[in-house]
N, C-alpha and C. Protein backbone atom coordinates (compact mmCIF):
# COMPACT_ATOMS: atom_id res chain seq x y z
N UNK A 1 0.84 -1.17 0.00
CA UNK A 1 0.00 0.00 0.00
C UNK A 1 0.90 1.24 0.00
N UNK A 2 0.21 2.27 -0.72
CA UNK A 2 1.02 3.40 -0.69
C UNK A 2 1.78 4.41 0.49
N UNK A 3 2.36 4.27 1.13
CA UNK A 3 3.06 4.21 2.24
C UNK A 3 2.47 6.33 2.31
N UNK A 4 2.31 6.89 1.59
CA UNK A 4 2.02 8.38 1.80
C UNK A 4 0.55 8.29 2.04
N UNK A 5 -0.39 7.57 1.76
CA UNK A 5 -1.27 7.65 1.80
C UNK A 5 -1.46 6.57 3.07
N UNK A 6 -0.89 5.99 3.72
CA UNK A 6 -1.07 5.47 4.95
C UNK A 6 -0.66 6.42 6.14
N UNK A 7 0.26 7.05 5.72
CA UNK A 7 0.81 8.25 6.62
C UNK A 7 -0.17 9.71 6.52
N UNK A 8 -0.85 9.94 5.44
CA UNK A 8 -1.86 11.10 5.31
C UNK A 8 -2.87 10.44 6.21
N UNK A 9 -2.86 8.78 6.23
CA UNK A 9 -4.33 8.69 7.13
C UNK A 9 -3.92 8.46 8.37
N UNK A 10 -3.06 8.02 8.66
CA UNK A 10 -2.52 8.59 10.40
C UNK A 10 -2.91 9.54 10.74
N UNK A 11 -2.02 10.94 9.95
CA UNK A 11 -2.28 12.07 10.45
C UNK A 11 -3.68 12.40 10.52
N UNK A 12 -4.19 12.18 9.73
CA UNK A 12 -5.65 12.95 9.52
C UNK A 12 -6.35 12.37 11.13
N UNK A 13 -6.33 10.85 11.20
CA UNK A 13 -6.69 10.56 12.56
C UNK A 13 -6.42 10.60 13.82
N UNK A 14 -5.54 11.14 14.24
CA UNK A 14 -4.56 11.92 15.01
C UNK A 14 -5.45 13.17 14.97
N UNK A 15 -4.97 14.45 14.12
CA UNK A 15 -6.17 15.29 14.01
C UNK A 15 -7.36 15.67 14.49
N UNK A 16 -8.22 14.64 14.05
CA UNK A 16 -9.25 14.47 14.03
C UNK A 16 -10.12 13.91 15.66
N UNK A 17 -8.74 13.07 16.45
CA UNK A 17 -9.10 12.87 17.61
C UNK A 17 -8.56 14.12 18.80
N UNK A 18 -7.73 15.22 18.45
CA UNK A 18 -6.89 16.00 18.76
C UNK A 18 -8.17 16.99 18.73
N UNK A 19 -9.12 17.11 17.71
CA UNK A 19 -10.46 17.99 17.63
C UNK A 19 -11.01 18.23 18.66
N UNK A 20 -11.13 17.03 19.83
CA UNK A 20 -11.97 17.17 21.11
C UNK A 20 -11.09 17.93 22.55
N UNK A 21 -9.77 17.98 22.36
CA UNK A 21 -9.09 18.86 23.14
C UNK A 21 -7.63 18.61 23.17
N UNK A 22 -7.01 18.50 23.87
CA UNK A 22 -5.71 18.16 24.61
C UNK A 22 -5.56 16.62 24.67
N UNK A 23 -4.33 16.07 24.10
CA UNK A 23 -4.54 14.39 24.71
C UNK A 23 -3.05 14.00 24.44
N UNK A 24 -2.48 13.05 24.51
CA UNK A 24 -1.51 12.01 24.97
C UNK A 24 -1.38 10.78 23.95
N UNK A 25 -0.52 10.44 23.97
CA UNK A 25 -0.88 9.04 22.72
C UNK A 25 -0.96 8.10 22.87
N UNK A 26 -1.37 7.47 24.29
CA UNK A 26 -2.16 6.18 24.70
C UNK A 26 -3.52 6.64 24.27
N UNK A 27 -3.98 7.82 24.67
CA UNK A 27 -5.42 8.27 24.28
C UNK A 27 -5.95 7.93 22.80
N UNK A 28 -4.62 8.96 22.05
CA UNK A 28 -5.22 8.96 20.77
C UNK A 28 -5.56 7.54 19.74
N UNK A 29 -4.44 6.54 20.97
CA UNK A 29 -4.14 4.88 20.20
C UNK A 29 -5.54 4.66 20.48
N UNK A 30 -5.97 4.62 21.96
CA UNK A 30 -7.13 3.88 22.17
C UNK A 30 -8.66 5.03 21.51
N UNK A 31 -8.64 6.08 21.55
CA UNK A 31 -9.56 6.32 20.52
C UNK A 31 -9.93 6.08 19.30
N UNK A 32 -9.04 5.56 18.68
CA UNK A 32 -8.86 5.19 17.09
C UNK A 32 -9.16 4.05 17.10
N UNK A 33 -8.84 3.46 18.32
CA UNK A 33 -9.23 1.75 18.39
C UNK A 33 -10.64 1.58 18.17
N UNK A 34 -11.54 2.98 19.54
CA UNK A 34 -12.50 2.28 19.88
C UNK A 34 -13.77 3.28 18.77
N UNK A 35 -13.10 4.39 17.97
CA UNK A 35 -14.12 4.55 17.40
C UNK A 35 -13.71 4.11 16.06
N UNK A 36 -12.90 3.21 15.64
CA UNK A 36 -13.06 2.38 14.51
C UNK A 36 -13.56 0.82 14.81
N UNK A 37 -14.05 1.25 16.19
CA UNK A 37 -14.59 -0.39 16.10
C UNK A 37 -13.87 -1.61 16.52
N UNK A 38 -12.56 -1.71 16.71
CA UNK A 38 -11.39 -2.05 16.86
C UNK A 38 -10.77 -2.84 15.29
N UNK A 39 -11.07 -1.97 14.84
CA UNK A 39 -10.59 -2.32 13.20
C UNK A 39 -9.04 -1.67 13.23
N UNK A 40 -8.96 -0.62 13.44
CA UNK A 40 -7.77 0.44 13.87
C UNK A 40 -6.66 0.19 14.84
N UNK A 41 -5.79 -0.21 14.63
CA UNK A 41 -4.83 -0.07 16.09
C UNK A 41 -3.83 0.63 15.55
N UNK A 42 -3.16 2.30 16.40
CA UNK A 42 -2.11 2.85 15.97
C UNK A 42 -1.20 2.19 17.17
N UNK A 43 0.04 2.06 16.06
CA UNK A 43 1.26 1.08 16.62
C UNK A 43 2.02 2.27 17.02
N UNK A 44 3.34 2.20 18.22
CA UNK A 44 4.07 3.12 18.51
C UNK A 44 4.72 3.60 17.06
N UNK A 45 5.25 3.01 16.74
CA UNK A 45 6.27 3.35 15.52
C UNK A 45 5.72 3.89 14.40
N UNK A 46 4.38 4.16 14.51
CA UNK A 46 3.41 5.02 13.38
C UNK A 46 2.61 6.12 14.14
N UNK A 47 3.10 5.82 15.33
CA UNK A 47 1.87 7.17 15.96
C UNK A 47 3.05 8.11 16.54
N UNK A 48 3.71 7.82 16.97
CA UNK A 48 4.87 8.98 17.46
C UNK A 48 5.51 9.57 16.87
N UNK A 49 6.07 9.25 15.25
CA UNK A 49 6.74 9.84 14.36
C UNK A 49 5.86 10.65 14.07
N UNK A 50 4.29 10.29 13.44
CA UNK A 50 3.14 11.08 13.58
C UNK A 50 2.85 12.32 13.66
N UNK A 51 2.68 11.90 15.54
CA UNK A 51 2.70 12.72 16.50
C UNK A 51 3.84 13.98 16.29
N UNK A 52 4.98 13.30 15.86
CA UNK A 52 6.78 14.11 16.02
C UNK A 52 6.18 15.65 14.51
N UNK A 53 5.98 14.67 13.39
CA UNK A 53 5.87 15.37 12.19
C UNK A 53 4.80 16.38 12.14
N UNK A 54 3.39 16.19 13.06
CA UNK A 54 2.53 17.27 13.06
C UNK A 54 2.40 18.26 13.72
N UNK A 55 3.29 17.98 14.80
CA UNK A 55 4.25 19.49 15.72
C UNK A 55 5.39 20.07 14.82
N UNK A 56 6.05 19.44 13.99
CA UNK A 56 7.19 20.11 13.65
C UNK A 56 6.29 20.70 12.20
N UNK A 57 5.39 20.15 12.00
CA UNK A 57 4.47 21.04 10.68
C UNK A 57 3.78 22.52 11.35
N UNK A 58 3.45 22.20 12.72
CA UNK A 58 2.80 23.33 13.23
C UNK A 58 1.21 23.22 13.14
N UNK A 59 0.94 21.97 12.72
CA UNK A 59 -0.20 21.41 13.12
C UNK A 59 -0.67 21.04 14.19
N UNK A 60 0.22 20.68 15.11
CA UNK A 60 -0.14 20.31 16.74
C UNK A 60 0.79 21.00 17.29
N UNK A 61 0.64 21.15 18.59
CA UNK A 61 1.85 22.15 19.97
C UNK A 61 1.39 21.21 20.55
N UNK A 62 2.55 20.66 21.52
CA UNK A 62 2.63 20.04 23.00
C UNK A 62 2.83 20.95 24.01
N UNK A 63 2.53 20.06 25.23
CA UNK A 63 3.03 20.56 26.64
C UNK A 63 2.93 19.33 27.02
N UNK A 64 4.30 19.33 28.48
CA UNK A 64 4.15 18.49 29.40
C UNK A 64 3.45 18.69 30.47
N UNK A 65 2.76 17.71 30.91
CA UNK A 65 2.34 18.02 32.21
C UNK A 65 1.75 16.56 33.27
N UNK A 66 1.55 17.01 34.33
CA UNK A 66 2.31 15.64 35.47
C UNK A 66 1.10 15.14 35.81
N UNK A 67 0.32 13.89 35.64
CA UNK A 67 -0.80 13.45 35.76
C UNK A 67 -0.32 12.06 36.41
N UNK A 68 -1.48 11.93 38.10
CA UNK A 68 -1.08 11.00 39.01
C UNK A 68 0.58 10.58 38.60
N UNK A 69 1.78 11.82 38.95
CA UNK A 69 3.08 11.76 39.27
C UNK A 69 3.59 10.50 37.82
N UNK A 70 2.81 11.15 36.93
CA UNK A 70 3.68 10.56 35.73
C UNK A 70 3.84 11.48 34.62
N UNK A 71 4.61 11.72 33.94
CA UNK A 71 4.44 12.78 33.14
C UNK A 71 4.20 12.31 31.80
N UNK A 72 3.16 13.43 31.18
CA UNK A 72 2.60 12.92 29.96
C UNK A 72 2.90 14.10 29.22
N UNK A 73 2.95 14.01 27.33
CA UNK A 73 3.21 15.12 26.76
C UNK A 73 2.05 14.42 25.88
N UNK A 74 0.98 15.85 25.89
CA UNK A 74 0.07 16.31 25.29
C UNK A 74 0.07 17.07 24.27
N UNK A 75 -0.99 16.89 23.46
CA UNK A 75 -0.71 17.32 22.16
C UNK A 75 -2.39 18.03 22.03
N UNK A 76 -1.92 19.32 21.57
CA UNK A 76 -2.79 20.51 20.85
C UNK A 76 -3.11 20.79 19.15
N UNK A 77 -4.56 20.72 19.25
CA UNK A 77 -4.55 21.17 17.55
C UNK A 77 -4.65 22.80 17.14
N UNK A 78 -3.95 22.84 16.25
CA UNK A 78 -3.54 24.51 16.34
C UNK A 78 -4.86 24.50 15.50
N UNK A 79 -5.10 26.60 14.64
CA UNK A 79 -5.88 26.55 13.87
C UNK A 79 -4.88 26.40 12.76
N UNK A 80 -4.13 26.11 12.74
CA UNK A 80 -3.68 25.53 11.11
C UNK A 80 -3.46 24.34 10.89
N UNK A 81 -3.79 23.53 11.84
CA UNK A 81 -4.70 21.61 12.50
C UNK A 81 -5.48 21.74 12.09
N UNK A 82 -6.50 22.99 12.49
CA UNK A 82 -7.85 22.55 12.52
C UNK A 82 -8.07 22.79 10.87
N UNK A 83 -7.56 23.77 10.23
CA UNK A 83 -7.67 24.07 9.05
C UNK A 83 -7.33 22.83 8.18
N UNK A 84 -5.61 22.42 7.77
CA UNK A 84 -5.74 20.95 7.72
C UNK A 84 -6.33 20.12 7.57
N UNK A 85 -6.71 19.79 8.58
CA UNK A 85 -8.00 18.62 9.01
C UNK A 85 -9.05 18.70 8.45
N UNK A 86 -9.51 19.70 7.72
CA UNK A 86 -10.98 19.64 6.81
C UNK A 86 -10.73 20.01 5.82
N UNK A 87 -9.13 20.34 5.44
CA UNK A 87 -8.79 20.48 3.80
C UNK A 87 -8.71 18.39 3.54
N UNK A 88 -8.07 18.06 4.61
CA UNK A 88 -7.73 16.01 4.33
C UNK A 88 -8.76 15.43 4.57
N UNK A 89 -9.91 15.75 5.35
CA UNK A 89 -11.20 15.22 5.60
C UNK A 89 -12.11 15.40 3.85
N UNK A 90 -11.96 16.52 3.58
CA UNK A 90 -12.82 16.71 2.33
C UNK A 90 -12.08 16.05 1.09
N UNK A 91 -10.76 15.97 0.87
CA UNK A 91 -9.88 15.05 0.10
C UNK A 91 -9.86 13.32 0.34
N UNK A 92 -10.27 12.61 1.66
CA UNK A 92 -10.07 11.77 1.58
C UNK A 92 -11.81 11.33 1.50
N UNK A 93 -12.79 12.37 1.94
CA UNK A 93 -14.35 12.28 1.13
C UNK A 93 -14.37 11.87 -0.42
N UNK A 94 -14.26 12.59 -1.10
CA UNK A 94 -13.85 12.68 -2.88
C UNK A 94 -12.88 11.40 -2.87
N UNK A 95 -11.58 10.99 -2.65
CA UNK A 95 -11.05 9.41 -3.02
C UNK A 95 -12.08 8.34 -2.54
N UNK A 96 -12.39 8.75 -1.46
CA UNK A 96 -13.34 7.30 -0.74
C UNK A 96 -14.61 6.98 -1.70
N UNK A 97 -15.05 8.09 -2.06
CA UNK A 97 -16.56 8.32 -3.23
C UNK A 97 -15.74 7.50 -4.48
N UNK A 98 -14.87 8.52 -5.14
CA UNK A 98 -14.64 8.01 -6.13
C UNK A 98 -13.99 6.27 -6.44
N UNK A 99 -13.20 6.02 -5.43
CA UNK A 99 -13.22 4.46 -5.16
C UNK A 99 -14.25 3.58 -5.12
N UNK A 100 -15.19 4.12 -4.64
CA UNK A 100 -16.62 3.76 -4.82
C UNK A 100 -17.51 3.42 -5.92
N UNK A 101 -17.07 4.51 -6.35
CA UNK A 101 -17.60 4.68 -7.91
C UNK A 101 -16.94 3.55 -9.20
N UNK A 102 -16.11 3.48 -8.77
CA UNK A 102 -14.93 2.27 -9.44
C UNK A 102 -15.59 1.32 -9.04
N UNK A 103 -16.01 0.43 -7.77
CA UNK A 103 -16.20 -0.70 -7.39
C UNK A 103 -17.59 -1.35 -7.48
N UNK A 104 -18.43 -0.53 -7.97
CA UNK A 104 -19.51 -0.23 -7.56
C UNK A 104 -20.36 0.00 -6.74
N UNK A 105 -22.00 0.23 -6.92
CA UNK A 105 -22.46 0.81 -5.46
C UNK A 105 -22.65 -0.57 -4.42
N UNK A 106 -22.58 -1.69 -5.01
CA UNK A 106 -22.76 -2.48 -3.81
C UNK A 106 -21.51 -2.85 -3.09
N UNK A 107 -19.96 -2.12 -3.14
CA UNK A 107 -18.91 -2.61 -3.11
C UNK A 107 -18.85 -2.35 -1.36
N UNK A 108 -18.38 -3.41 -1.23
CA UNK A 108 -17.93 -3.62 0.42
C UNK A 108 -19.29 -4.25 2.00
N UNK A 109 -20.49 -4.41 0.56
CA UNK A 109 -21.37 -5.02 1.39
C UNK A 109 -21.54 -6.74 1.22
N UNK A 110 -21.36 -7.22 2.14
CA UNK A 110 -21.51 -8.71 2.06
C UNK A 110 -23.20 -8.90 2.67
């Protein structure tokens, strides 16, 4: 699989769970888990580089901070996240349709 387009859908889900506030990346693993159903599992080695690349884009800001005497670094969606996030949400709308359109309309129902 196209390795950019597995990494555009990281980010986008990352993002997209980053929408509801401030979070950590046990959070964002187990959100992705549980609102894909557990179809989804982000692995360390795909969610932290991730995580690394959408702060150094200026898409997310961290802070640390000390929760029950452990320290966690949290991650913020900026507005140029939030902006982002519904330029790749509306791009990966239009591929998902048009894939669709290729497979036909009954494609993916058993």
């Amino acid at each position: 699989m196209d390795q950019k387009l597995i990494s555009g859908t990281v980010d986008m889900m990352i993002l997209e769970v980053a929408v509801d506030g401030p979070t950590y990346g046990y959070a964002v693993t187990q959100a992705v888990l549980q609102r894909s159903e557990g179809k989804l599992e982000l692995k360390e080695g795909s969610l932290y580089p991730a995580l690394h690349r959408l702060e150094r884009s200026k898409l997310l800001t961290s802070e640390w901070r000390e929760v029950d005497g452990r320290r966690r670094k949290y991650y913020r969606l900026t507005p140029a996240g939030k902006k982002t996030l519904q330029a790749r949400k509306q791009d990966w709308l239009e591929f998902s349709q048009a894939v669709g359109r290729v497979l036909g309309e009954n494609y993916g129902l058993t």
